[in-house]
Every structure is written in structure tokens, then in C-alpha cells.
PDB file of N, CA and C in Angstrom:
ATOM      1  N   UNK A   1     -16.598  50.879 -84.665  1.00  0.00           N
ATOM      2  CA  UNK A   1     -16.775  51.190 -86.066  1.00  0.00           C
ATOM      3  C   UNK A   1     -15.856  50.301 -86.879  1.00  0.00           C
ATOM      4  N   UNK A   2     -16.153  49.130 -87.629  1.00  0.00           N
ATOM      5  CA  UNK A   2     -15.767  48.494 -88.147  1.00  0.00           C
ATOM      6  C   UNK A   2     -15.725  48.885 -89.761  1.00  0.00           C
ATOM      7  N   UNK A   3     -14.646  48.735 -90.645  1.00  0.00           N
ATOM      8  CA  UNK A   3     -14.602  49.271 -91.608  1.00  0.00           C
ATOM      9  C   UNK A   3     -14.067  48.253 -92.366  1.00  0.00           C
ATOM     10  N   UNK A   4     -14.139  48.196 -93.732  1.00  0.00           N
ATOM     11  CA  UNK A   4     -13.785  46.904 -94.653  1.00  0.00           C
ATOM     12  C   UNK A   4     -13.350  48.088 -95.780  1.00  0.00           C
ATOM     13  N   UNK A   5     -12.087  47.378 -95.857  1.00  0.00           N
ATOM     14  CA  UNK A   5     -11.169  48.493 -97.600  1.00  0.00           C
ATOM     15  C   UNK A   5     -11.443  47.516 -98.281  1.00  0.00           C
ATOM     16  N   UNK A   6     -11.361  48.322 -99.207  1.00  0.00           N
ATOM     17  CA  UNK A   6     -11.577  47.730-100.948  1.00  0.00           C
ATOM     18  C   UNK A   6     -10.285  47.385-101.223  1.00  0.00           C
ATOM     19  N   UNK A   7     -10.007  46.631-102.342  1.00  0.00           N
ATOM     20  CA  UNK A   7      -8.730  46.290-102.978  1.00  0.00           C
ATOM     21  C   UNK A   7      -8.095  47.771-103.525  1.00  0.00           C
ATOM     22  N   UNK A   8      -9.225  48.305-104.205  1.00  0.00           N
ATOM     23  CA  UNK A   8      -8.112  49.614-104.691  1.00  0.00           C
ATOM     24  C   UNK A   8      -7.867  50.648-103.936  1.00  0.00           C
ATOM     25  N   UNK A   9      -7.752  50.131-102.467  1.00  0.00           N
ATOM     26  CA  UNK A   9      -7.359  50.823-101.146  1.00  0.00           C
ATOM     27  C   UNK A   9      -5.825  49.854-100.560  1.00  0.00           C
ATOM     28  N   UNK A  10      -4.827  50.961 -99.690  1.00  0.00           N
ATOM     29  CA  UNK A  10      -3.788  49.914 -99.238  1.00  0.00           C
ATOM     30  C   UNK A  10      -4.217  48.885 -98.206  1.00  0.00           C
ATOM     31  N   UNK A  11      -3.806  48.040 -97.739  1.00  0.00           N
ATOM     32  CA  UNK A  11      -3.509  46.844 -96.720  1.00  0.00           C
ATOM     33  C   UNK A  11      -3.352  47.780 -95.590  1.00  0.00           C
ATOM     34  N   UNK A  12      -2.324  48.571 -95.963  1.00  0.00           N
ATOM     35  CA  UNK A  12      -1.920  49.685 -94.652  1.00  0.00           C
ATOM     36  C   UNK A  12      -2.428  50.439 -93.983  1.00  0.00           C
ATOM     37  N   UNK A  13      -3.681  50.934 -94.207  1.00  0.00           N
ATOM     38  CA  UNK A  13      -4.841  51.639 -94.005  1.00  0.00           C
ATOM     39  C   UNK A  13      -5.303  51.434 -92.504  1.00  0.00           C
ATOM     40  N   UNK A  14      -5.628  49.740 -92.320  1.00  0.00           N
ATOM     41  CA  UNK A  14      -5.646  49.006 -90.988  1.00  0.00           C
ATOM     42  C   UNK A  14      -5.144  49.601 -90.166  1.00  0.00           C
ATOM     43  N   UNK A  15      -3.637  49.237 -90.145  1.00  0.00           N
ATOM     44  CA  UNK A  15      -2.958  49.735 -89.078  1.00  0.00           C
ATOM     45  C   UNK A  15      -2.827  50.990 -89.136  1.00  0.00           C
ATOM     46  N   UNK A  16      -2.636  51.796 -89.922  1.00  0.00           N
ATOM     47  CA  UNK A  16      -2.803  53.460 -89.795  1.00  0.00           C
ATOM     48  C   UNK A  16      -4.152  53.923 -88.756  1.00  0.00           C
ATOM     49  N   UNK A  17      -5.090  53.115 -89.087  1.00  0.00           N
ATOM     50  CA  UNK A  17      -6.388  53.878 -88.389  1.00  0.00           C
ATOM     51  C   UNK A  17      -6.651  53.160 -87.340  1.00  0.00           C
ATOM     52  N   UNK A  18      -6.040  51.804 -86.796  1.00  0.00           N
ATOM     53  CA  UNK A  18      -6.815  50.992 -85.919  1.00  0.00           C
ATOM     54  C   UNK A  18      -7.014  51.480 -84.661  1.00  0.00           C
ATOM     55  N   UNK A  19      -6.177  53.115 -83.792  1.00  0.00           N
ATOM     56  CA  UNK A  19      -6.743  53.549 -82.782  1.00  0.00           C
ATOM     57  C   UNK A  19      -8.112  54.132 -83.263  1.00  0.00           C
ATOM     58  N   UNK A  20      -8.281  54.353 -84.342  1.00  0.00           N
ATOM     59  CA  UNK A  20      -9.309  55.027 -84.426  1.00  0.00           C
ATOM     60  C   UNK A  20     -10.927  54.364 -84.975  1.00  0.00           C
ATOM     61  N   UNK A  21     -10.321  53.842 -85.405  1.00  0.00           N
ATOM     62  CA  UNK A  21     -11.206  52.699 -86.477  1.00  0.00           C
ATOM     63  C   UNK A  21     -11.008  50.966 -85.721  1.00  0.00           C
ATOM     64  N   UNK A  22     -11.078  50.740 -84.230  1.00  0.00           N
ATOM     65  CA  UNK A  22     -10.875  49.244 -84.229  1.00  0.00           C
ATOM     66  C   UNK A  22     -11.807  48.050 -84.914  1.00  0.00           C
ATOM     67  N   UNK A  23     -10.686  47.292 -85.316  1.00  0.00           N
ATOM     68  CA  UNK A  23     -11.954  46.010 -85.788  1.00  0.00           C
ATOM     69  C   UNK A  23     -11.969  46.250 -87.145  1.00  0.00           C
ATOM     70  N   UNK A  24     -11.543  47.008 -88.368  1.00  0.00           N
ATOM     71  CA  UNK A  24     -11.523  47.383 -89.371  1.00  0.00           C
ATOM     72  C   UNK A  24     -10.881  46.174 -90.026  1.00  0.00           C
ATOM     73  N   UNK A  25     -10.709  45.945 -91.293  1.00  0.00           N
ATOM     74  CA  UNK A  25      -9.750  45.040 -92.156  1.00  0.00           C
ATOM     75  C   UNK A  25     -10.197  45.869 -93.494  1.00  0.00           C
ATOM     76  N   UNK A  26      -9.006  44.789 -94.617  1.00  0.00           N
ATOM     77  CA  UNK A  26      -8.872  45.114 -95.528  1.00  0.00           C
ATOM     78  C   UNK A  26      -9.698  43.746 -96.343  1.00  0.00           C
ATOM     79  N   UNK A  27     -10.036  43.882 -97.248  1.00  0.00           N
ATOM     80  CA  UNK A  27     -10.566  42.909 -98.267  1.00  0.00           C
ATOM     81  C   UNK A  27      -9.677  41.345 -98.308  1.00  0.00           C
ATOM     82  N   UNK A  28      -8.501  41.911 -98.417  1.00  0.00           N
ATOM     83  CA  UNK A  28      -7.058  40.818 -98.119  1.00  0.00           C
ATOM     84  C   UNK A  28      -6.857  39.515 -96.966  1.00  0.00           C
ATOM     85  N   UNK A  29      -7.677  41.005 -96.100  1.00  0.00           N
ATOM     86  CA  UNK A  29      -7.101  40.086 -94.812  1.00  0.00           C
ATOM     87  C   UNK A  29      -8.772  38.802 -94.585  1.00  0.00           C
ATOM     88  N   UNK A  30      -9.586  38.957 -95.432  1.00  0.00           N
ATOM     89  CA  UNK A  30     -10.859  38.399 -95.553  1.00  0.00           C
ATOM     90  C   UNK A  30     -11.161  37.107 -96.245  1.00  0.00           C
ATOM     91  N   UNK A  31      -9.583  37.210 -97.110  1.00  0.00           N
ATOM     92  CA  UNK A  31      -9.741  36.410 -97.971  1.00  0.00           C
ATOM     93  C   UNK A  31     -10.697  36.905 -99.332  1.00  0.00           C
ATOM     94  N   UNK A  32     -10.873  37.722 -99.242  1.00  0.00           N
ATOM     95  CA  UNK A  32     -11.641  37.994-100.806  1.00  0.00           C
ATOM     96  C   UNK A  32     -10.886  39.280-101.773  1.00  0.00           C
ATOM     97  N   UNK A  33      -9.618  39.338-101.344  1.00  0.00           N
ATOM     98  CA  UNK A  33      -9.052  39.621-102.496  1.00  0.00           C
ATOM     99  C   UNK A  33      -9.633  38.811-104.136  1.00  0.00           C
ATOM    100  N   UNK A  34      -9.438  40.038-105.087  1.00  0.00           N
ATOM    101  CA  UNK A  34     -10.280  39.040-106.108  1.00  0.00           C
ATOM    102  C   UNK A  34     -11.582  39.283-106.135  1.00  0.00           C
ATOM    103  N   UNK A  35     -12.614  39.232-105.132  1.00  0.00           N
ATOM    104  CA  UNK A  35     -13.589  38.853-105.045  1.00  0.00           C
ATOM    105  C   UNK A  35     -14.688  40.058-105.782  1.00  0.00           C
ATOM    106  N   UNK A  36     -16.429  39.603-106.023  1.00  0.00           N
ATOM    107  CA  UNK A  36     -16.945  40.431-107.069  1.00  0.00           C
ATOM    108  C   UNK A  36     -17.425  41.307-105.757  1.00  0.00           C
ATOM    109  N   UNK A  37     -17.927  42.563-106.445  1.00  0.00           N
ATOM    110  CA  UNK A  37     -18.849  43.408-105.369  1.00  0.00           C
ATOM    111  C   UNK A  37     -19.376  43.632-104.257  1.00  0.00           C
ATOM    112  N   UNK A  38     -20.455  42.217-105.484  1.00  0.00           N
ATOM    113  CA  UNK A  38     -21.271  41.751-104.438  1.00  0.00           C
ATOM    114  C   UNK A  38     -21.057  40.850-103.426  1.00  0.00           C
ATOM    115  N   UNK A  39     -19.965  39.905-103.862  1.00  0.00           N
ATOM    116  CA  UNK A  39     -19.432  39.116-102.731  1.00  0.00           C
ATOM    117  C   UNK A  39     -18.890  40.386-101.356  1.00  0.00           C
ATOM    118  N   UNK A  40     -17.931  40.711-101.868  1.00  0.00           N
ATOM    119  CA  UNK A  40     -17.554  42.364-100.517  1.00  0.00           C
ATOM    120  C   UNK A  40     -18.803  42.459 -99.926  1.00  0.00           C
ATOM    121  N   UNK A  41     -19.742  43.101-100.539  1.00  0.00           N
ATOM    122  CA  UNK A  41     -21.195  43.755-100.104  1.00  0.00           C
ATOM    123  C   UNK A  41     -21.773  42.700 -99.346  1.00  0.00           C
ATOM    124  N   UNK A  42     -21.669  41.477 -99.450  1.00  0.00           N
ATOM    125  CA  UNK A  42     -22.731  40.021 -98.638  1.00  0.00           C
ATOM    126  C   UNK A  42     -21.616  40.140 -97.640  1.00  0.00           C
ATOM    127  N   UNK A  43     -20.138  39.941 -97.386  1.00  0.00           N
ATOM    128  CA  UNK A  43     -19.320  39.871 -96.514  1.00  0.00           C
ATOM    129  C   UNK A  43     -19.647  41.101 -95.274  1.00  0.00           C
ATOM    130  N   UNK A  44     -19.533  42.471 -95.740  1.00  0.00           N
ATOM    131  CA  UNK A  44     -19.743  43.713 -95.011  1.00  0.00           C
ATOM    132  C   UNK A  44     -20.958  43.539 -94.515  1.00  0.00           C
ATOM    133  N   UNK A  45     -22.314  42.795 -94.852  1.00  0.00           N
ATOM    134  CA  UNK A  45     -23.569  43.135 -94.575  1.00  0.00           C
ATOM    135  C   UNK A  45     -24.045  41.954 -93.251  1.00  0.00           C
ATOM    136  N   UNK A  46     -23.074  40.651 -93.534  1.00  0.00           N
ATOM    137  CA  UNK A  46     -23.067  39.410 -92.891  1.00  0.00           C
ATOM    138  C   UNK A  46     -22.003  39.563 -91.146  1.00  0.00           C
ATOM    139  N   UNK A  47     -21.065  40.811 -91.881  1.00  0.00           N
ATOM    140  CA  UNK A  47     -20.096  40.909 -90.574  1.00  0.00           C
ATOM    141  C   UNK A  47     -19.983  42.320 -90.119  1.00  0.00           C
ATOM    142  N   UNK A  48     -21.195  42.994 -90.080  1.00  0.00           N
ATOM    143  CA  UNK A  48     -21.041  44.610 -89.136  1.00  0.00           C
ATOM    144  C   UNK A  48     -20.138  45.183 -89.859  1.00  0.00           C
ATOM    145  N   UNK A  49     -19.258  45.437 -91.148  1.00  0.00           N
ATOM    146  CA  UNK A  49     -18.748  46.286 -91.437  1.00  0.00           C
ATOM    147  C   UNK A  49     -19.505  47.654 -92.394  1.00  0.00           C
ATOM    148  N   UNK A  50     -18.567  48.639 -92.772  1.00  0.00           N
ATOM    149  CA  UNK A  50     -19.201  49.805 -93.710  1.00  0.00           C
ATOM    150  C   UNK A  50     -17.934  49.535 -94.841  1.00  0.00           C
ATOM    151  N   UNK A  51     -18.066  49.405 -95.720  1.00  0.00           N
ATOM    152  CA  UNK A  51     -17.294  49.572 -97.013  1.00  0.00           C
ATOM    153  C   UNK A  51     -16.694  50.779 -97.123  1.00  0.00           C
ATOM    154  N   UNK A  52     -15.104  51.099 -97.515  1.00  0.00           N
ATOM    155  CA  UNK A  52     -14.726  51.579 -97.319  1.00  0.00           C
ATOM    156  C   UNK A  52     -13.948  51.770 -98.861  1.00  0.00           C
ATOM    157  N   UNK A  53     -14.075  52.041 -99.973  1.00  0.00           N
ATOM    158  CA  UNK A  53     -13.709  52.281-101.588  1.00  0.00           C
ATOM    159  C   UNK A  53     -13.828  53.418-102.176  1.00  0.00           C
ATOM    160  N   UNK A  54     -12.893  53.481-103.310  1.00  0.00           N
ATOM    161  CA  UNK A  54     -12.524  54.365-104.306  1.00  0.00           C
ATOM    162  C   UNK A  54     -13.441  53.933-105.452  1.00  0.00           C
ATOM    163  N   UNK A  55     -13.961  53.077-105.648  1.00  0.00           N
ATOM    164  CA  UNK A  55     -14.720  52.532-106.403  1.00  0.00           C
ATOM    165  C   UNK A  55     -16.442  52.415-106.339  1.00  0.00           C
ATOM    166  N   UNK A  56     -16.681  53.492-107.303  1.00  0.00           N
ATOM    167  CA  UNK A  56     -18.063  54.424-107.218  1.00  0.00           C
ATOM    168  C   UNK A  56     -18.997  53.268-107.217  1.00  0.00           C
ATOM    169  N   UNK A  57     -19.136  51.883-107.854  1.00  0.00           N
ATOM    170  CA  UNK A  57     -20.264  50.967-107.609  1.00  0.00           C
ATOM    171  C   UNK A  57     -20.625  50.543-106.659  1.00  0.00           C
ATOM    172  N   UNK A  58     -19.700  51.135-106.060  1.00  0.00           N
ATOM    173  CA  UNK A  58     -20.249  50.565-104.247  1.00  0.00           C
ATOM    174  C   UNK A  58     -21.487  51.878-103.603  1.00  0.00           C
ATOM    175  N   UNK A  59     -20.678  52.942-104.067  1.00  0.00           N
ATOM    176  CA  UNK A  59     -21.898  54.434-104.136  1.00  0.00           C
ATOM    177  C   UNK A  59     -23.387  53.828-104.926  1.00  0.00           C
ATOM    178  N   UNK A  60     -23.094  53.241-106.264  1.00  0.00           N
ATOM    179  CA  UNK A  60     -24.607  52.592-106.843  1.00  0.00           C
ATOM    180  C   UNK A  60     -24.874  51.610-106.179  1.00  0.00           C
ATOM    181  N   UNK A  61     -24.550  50.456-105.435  1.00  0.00           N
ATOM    182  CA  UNK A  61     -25.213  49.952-104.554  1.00  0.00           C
ATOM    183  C   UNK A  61     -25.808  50.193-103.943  1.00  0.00           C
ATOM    184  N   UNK A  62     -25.140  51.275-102.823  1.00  0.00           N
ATOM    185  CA  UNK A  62     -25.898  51.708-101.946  1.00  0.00           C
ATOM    186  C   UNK A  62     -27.133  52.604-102.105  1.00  0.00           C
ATOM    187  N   UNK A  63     -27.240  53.150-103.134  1.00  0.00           N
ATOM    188  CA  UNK A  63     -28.330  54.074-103.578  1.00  0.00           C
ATOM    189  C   UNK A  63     -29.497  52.891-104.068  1.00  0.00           C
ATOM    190  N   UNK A  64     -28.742  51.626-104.398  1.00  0.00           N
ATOM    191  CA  UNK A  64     -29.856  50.891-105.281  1.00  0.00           C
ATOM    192  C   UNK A  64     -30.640  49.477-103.780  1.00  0.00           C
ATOM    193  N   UNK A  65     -29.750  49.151-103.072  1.00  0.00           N
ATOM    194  CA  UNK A  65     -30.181  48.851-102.086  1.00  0.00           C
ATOM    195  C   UNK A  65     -30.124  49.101-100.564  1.00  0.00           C
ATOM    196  N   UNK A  66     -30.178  50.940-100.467  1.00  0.00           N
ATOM    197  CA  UNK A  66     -29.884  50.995 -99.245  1.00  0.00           C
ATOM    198  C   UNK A  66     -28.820  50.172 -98.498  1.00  0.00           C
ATOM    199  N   UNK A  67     -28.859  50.663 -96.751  1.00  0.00           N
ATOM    200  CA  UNK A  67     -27.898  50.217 -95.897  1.00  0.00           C
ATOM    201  C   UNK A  67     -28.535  49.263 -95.039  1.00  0.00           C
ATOM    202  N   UNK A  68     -27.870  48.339 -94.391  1.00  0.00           N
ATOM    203  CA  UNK A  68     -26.459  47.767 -94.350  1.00  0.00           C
ATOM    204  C   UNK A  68     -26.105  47.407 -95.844  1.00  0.00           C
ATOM    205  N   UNK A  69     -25.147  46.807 -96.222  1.00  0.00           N
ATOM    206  CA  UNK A  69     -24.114  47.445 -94.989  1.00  0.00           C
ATOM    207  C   UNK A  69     -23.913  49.207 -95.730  1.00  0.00           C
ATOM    208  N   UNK A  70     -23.265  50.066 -95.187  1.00  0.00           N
ATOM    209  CA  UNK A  70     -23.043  51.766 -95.017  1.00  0.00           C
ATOM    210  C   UNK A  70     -21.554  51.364 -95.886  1.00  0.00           C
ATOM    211  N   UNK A  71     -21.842  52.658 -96.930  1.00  0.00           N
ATOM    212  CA  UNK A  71     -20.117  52.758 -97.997  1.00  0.00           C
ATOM    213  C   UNK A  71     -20.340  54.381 -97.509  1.00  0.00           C
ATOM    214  N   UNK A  72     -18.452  54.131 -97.325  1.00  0.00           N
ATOM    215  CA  UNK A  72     -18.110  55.690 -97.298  1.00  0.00           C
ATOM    216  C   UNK A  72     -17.081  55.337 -98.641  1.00  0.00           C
ATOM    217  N   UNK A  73     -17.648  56.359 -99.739  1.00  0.00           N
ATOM    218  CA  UNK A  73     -16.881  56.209-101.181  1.00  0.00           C
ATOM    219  C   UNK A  73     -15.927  57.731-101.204  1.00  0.00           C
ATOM    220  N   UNK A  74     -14.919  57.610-101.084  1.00  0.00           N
ATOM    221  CA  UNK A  74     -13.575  58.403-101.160  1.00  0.00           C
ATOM    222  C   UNK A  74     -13.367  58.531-102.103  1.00  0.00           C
ATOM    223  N   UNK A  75     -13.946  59.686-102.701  1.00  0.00           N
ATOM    224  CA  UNK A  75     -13.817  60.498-103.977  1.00  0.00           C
ATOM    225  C   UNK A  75     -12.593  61.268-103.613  1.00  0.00           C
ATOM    226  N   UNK A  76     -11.146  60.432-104.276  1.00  0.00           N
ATOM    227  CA  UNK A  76      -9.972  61.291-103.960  1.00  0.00           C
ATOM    228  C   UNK A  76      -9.087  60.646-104.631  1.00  0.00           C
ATOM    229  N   UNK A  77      -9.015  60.247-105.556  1.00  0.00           N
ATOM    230  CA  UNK A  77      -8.486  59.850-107.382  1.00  0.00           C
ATOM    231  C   UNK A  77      -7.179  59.149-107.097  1.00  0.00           C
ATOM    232  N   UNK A  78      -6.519  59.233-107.542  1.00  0.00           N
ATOM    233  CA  UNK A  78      -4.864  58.561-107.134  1.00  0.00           C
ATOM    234  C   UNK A  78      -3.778  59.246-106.463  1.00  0.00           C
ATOM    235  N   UNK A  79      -4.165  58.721-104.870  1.00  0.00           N
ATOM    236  CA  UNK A  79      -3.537  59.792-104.333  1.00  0.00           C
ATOM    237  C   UNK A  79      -2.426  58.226-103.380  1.00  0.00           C
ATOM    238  N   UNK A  80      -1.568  59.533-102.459  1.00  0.00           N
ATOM    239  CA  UNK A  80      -1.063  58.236-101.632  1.00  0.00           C
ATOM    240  C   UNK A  80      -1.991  57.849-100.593  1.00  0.00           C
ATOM    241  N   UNK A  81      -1.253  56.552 -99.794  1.00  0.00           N
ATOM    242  CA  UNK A  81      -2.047  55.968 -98.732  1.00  0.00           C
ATOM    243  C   UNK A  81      -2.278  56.812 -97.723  1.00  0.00           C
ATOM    244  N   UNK A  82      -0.901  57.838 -97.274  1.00  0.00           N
ATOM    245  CA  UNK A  82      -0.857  58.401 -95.963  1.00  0.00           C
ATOM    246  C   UNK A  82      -1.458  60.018 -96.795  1.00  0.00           C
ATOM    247  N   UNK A  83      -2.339  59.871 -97.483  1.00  0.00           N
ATOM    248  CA  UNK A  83      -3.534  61.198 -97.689  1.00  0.00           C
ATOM    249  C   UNK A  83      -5.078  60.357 -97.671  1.00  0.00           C
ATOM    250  N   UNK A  84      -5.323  59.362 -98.107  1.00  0.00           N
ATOM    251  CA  UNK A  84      -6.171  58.772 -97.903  1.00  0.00           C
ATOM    252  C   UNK A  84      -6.230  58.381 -96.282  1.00  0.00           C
ATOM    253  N   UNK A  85      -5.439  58.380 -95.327  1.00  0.00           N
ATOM    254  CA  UNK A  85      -4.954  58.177 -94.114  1.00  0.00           C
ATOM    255  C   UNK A  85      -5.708  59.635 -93.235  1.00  0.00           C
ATOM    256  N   UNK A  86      -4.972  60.364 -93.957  1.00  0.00           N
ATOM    257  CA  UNK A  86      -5.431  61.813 -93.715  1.00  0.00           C
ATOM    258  C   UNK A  86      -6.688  62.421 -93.815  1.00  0.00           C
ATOM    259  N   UNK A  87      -7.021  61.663 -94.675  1.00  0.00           N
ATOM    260  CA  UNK A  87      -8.708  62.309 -95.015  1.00  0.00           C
ATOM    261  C   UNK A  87      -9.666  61.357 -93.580  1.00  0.00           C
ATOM    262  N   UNK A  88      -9.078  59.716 -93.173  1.00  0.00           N
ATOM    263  CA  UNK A  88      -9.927  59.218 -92.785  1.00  0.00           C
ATOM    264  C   UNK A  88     -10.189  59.781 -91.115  1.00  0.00           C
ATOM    265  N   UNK A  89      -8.663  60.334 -91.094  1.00  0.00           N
ATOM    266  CA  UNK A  89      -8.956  60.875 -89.665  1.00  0.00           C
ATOM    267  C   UNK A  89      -9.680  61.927 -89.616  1.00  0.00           C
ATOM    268  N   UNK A  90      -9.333  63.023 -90.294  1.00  0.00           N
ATOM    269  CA  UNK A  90      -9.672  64.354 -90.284  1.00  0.00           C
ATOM    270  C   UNK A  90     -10.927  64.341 -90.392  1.00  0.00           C
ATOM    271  N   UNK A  91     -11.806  63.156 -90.923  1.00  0.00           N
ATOM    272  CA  UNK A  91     -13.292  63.402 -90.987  1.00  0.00           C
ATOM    273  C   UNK A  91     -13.700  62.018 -89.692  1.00  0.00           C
ATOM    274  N   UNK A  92     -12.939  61.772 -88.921  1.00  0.00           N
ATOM    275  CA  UNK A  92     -13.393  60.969 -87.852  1.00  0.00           C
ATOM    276  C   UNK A  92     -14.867  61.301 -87.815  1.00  0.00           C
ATOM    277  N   UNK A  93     -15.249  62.770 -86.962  1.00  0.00           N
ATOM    278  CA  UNK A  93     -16.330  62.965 -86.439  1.00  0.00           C
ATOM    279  C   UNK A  93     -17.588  63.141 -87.483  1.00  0.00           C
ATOM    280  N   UNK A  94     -17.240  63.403 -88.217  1.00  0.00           N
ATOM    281  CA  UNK A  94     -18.257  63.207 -89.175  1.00  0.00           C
ATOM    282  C   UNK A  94     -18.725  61.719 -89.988  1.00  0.00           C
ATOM    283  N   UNK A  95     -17.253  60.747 -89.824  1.00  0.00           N
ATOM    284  CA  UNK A  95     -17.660  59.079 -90.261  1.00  0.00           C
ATOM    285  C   UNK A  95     -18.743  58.690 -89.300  1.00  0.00           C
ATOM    286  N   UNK A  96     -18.274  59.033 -87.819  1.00  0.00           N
ATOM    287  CA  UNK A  96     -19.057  58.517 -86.577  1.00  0.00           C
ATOM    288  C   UNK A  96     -20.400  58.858 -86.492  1.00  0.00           C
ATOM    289  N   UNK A  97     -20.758  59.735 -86.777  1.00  0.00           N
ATOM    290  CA  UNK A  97     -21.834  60.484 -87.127  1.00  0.00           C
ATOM    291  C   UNK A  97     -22.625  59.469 -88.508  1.00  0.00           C
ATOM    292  N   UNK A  98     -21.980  59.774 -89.342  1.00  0.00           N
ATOM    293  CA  UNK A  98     -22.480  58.662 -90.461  1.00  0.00           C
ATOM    294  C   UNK A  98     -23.110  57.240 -89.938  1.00  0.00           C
ATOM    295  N   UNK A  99     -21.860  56.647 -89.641  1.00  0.00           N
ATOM    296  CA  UNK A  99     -22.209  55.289 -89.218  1.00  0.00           C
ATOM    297  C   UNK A  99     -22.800  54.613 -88.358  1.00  0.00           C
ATOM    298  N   UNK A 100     -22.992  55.697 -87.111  1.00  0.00           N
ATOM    299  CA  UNK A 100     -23.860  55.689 -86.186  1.00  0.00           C
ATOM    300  C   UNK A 100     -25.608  55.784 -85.673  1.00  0.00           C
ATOM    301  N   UNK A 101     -25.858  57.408 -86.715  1.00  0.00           N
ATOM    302  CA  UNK A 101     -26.975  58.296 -86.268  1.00  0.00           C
ATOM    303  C   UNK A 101     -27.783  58.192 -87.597  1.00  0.00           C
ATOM    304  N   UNK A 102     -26.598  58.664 -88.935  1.00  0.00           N
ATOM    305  CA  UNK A 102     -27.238  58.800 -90.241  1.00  0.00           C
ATOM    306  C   UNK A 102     -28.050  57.608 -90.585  1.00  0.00           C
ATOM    307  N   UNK A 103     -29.057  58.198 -91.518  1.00  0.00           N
ATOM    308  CA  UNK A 103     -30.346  57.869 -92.801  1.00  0.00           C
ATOM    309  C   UNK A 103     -29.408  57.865 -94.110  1.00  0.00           C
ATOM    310  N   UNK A 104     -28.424  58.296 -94.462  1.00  0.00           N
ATOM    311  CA  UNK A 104     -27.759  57.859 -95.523  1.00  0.00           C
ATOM    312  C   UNK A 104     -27.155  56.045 -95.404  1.00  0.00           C
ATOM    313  N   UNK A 105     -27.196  56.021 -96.778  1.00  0.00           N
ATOM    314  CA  UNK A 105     -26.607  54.841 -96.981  1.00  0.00           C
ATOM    315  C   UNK A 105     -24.846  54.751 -97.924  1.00  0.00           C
ATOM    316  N   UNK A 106     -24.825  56.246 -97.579  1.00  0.00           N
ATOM    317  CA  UNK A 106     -23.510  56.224 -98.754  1.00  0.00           C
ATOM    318  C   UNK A 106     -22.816  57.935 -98.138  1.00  0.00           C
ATOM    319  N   UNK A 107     -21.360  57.591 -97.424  1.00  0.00           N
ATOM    320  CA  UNK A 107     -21.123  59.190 -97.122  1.00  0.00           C
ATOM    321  C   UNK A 107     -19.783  59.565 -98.379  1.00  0.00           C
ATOM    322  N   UNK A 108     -19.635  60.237 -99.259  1.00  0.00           N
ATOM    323  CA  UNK A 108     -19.289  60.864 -99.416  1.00  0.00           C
ATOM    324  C   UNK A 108     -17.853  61.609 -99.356  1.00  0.00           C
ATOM    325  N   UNK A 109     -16.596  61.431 -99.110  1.00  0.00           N
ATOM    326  CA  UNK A 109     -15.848  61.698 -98.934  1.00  0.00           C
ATOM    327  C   UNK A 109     -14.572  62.748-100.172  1.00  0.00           C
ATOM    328  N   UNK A 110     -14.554  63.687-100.552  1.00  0.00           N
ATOM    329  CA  UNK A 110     -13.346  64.174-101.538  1.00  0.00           C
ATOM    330  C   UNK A 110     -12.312  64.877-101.097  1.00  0.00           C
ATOM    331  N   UNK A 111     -11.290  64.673-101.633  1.00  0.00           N
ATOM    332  CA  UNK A 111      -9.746  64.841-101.490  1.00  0.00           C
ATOM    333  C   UNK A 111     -10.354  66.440-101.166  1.00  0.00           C
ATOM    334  N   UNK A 112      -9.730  67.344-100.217  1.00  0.00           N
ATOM    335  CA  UNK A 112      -9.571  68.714 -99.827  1.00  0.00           C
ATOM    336  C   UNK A 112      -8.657  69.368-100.540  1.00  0.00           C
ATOM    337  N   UNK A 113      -9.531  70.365-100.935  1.00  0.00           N
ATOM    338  CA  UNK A 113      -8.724  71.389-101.834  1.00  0.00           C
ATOM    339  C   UNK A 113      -7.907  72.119-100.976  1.00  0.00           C
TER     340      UNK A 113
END
């Protein structure tokens, strides 16, 4: 399960999840820091990843052109890294499920009350 962060996600994310998530990167490490959307979206779709953002246009993408590549959009506002960390594990079995089996093109993720 390869995963690609958005810029308005940490760098740190990587290594937080990489037992769990191998093969993942950050936008940074891609060289497209900076870069538009759609550039991310041609990168993720060209290299097996699922988008991984706080940033809902990646949710209208995916609704507007289906998957590949698969966004999991983390509806969880300004929080720290190691809760965004928290959310990615705690819903392991349900990402795997997503990225694997699912007909969605967009999962869903919000901060736990």
C-alpha cells in the first residue's frame, strides 16, 4: 500500500507509518513540493500511489474522475502530526480494505470524537 502525502501533511508521516504503510512518500520527497493538483494526481496515478490530504479537491477529483489513483481525504482540521499518525493506524484495516477491495474512489477519514 503505497501512499503519497500532500504538502499540508508532515514529511514525518513516512517514517511514522512505514511498518505499516511501506513504499509510501511525501510530496517532498517526489520533488513536487509546490506542485499543482493535478500534477500530484498524474504523479499518484503514473506511480501506484493513493493520495493521502487534508485538502478536499483531491475528494472533488476523485468524485469527478474516479480512481486511480484512490484519495483517502482526512477530514481532521489542524491537528498534530502524531494524531494524524493516530488516525492512520487506527483505521489500518479499514484503509486496506479501501485500497484493495473498494468501488470507492475517495475514503473518508474524520478526527474521532
Amino acid at each position: 500500500m503505497k501512499l503519497l502525502f500532500d504538502e499540508n501533511l508532515s514529511p514525518r508521516l513516512v517514517a511514522a507509518i512505514a511498518s505499516l504503510y511501506p513504499d509510501s512518500l511525501h510530496v517532498r520527497d517526489c520533488g513536487l513540493c509546490g506542485a499543482s493538483d493535478e500534477e500530484v494526481w498524474r504523479y499518484a496515478l503514473q506511480h501506484g500511489f493513493a493520495i493521502v490530504s487534508k485538502d478536499s479537491d483531491f475528494r472533488h477529483n476523485s468524485t469527478l474522475f474516479g480512481s486511480p489513483p484512490k484519495v483517502i481525504w482526512l477530514q481532521i482540521g489542524n491537528c498534530t502530526t502524531s494524531r494524524a499518525e493516530f488516525i492512520l493506524i487506527n483505521k489500518l484495516t479499514r484503509i486496506q480494505d479501501f485500497l484493495l477491495h473498494g468501488e470507492e474512489s475517495c475514503l473518508i477519514l474524520k478526527h474521532p470524537t
